[in-house]
Protein backbone atom coordinates (compact mmCIF):
# COMPACT_ATOMS: atom_id res chain seq x y z
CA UNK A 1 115.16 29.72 5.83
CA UNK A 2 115.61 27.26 2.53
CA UNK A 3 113.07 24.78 2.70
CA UNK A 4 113.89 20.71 2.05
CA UNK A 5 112.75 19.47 -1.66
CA UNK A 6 108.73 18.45 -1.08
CA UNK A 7 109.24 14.74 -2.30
CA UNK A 8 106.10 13.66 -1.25
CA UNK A 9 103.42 15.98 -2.88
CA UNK A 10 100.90 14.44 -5.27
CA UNK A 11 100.79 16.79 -8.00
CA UNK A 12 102.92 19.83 -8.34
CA UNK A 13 101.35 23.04 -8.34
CA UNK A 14 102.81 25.39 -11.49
CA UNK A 15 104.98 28.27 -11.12
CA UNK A 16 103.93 31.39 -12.71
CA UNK A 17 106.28 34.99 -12.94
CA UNK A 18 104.33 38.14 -11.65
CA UNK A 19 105.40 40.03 -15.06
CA UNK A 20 105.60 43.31 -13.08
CA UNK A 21 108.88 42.08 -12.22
CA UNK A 22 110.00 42.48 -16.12
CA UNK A 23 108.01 45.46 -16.38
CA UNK A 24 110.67 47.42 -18.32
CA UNK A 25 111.41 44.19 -20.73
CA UNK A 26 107.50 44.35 -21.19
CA UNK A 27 107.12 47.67 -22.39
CA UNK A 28 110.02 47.56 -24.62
CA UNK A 29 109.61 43.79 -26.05
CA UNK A 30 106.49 42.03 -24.28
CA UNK A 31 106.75 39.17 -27.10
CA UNK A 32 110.21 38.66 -27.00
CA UNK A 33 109.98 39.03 -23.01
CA UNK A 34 107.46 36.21 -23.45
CA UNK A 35 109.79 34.12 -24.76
CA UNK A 36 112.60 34.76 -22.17
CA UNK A 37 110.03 33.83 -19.66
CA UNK A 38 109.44 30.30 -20.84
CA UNK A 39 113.12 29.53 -21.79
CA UNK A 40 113.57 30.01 -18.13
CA UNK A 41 111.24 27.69 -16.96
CA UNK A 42 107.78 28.89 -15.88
CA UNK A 43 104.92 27.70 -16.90
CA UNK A 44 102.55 30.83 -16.92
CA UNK A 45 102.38 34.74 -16.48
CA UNK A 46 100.47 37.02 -14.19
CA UNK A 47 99.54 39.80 -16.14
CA UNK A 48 99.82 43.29 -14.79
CA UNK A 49 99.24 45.08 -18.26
CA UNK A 50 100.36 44.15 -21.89
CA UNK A 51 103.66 46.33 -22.72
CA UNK A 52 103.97 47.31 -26.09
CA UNK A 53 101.25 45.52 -26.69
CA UNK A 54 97.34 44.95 -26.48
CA UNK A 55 95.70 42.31 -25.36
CA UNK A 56 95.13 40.37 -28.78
CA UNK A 57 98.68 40.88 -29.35
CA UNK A 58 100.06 39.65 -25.55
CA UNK A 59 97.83 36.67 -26.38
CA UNK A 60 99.20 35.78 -29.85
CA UNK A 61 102.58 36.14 -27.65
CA UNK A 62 101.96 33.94 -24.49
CA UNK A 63 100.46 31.66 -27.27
CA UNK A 64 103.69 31.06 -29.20
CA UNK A 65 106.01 30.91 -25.94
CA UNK A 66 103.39 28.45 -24.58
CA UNK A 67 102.79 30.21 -21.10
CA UNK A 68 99.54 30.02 -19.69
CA UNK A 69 97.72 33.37 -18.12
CA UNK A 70 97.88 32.13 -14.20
CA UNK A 71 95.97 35.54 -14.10
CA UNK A 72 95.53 39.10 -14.09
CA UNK A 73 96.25 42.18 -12.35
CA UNK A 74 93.88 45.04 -12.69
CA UNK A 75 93.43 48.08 -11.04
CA UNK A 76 89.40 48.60 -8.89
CA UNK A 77 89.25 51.75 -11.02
CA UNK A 78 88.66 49.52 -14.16
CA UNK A 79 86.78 46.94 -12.77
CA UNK A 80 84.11 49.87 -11.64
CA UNK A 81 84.41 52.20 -14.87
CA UNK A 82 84.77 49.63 -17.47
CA UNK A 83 84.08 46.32 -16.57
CA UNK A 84 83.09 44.86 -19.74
CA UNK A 85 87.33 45.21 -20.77
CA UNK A 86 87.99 43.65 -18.35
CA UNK A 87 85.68 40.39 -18.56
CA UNK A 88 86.65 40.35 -22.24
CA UNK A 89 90.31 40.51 -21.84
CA UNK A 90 90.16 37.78 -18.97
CA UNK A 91 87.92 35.61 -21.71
CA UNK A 92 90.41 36.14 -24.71
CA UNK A 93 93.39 35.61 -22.75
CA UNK A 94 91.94 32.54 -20.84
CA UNK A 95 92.46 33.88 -17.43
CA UNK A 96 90.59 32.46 -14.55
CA UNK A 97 91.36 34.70 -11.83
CA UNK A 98 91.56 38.39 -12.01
CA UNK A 99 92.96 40.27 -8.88
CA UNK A 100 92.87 44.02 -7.97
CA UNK A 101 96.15 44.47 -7.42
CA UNK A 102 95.98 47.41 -4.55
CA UNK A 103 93.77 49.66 -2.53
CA UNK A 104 94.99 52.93 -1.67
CA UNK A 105 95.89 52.53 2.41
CA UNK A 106 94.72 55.70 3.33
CA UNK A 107 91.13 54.46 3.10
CA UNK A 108 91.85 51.69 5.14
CA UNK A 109 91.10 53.45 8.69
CA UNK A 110 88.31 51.09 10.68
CA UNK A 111 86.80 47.61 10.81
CA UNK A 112 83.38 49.23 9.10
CA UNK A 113 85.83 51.29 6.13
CA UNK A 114 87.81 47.76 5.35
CA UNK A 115 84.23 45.92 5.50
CA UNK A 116 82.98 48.76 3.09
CA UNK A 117 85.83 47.72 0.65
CA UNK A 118 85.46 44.12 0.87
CA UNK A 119 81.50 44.91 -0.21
CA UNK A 120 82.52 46.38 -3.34
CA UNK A 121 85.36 43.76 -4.08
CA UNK A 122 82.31 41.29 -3.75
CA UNK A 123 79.97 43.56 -5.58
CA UNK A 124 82.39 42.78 -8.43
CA UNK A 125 83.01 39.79 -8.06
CA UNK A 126 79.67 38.52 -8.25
CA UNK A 127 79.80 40.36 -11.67
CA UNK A 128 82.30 38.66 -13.08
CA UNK A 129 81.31 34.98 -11.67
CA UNK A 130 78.86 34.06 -14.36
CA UNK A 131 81.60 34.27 -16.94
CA UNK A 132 83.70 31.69 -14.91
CA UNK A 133 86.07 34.43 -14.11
CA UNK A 134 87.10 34.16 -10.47
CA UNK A 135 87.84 37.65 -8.44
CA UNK A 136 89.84 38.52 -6.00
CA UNK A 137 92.64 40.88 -4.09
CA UNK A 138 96.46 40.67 -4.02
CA UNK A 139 97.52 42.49 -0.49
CA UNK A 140 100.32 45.00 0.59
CA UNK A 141 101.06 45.43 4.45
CA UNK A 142 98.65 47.74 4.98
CA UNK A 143 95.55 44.81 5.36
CA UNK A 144 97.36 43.66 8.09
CA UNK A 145 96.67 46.45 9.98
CA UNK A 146 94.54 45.66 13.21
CA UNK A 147 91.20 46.95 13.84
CA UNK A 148 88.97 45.91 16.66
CA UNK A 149 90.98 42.70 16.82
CA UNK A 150 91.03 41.42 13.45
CA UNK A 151 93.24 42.35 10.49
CA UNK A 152 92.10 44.62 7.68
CA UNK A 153 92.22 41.67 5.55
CA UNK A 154 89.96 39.72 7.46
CA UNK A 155 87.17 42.75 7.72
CA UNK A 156 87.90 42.85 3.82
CA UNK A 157 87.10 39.08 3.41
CA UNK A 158 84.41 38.88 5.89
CA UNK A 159 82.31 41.51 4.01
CA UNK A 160 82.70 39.61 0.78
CA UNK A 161 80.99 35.32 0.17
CA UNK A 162 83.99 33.54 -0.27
CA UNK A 163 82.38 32.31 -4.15
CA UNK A 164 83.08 36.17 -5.40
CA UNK A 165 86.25 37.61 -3.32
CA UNK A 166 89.17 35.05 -3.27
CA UNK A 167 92.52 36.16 -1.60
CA UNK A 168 95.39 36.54 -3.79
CA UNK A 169 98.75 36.44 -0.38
CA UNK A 170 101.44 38.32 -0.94
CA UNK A 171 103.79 36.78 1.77
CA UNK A 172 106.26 39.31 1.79
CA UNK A 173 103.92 42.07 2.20
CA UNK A 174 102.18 40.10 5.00
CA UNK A 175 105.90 39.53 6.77
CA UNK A 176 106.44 43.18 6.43
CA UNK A 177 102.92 43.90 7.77
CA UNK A 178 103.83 41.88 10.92
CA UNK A 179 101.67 39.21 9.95
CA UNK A 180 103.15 35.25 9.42
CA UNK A 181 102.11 34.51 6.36
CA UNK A 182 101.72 30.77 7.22
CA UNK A 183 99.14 31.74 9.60
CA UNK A 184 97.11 32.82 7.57
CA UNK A 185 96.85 30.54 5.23
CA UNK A 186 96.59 28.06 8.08
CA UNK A 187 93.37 30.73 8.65
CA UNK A 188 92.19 31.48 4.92
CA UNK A 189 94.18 29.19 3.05
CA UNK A 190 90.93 27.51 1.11
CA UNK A 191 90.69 30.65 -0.19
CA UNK A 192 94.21 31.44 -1.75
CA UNK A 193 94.15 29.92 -5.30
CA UNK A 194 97.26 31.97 -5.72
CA UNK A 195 100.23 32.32 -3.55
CA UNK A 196 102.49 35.30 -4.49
CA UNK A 197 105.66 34.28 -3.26
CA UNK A 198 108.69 37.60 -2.55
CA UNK A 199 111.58 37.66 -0.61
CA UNK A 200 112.46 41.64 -0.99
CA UNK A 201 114.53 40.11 -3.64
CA UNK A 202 115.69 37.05 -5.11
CA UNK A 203 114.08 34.11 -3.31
CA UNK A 204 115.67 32.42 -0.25
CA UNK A 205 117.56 35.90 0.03
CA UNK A 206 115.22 37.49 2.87
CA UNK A 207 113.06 37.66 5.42
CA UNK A 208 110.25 35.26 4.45
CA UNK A 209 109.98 31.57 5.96
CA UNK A 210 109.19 29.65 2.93
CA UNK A 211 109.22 25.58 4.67
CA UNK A 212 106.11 26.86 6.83
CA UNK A 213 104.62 28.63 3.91
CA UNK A 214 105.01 25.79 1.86
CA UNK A 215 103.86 23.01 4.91
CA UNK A 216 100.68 25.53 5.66
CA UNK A 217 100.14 25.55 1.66
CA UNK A 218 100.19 21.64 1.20
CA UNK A 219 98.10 21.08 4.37
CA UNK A 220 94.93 23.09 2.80
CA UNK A 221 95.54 21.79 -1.01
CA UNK A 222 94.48 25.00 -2.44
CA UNK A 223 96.89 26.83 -4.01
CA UNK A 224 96.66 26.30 -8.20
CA UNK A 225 99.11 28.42 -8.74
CA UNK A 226 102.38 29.88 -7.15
CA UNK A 227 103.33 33.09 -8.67
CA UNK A 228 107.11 34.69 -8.38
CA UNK A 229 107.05 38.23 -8.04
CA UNK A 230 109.86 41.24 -7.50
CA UNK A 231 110.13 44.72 -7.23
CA UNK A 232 113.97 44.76 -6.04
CA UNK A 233 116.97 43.54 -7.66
CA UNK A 234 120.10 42.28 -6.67
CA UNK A 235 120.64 41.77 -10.73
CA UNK A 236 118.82 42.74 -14.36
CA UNK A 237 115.05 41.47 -13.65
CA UNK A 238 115.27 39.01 -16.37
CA UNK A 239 117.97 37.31 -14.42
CA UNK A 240 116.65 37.93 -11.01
CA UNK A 241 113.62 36.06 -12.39
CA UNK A 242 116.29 33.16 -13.34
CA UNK A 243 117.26 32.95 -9.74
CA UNK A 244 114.06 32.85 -8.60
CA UNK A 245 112.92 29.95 -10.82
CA UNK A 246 116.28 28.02 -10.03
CA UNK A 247 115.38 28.62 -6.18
CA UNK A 248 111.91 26.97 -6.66
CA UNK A 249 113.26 24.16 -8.22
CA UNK A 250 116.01 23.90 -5.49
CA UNK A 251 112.92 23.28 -3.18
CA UNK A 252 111.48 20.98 -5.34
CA UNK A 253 108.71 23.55 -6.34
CA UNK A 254 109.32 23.70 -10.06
């Protein structure tokens, strides 16, 4: 379902690109990917690694395409081994949210398992808060799993004070997880600072119900950032990412 053009909203929220989606362009070019990025339109990045590149050098990049770092993807395994990195690369590359960007689903088999995993998301997140770096957790389908009544995702967000565990929705993942992603931002939405939005592919090309994502979105005021995101292509991802953009602004999103 396409949406109608939001002409009423206040102040519209940015659009970032998920750069996963250029992965390939990333590792072979991420500065000239960089560049492609902002000629298209968005505003920022979501970072999910730096290519060819470290993270001095991705800054130097995003720097002279002027995209902003909507945030970070990193995996829990550096956020327990080697948190220092990852503080420091959120600080040089001006990044105020870092997200892990999975859990592996096999662990998540009870209410008391998914509340153990939203303890150590908040473990690290209270870490991280006194260097104004806000933490959080980008979903799959597999939180939406139901346990004693309640979702994964809610046992995983219960465990954790909203202040160090914010919820990064995937609404894709939630669709395919059986779960309407309006609801629950209608639920949780004061805690989604960033909305990933997927279709399976291009947006407006699937499953996803993007007018009562966007209606549940401007009711809570939340969001700072929506963030465009693929994994399957109907065309090369650069363009795919072009299709996307020219969607938002089709809804009056960008």
């Amino acid at each position: 379902m396409k949406p109608e053009a939001a002409t009423s909203r206040k102040a519209r929220t940015p659009v970032a690109l998920q750069l996963w989606s250029v992965r390939d362009d990333m590792r072979r070019d991420f500065a000239a990917t960089a560049l492609a990025v902002a000629e298209i339109g968005y505003g920022g990045v979501e970072l999910a690694g730096y290519g060819n590149l470290d993270a001095k050098g991705a800054k130097a990049a995003l720097d002279a395409a002027g995209l902003r770092v909507a945030g970070m993807h990193v995996s829990y395994a550096s956020v327990r081994n080697d948190p220092g990195s990852v503080i420091g690369d959120a600080l040089l590359l001006g990044a105020k949210f870092v997200a892990v960007a999975s859990w592996p689903r096999a662990q998540f088999v009870s209410a008391s398992a998914c509340e153990r995993i939203g303890e150590q998301l908040g473990e690290a997140g209270r870490a991280m808060r006194p260097f104004g770096i806000r933490f959080g957790f980008h979903n799959h389908d597999c939180e939406f799993g139901m346990f004693e009544g309640r979702t994964a995702f809610d046992w995983i967000l219960g465990a954790a004070e909203p202040r160090d565990l914010f919820a990064e929705l995937d609404v894709y993942w939630a669709q395919h997880g059986g779960y309407s992603p309006a609801r629950f931002l209608r639920d949780h939405g004061a805690r989604v600072p960033l909305l990933h939005l997927r279709d399976g592919k291009e947006l407006g090309t699937g499953p996803v119900n993007f007018e009562e994502i966007f209606a549940a979105t401007d009711s809570v005021g939340a969001a700072e950032w929506f963030i465009v995101e693929q994994e399957v292509y109907n065309h090369a991802p650069l363009q795919s990412a072009r299709l996307c953009y020219e969607q938002m602004k089709a809804w009056g999103r960008a």
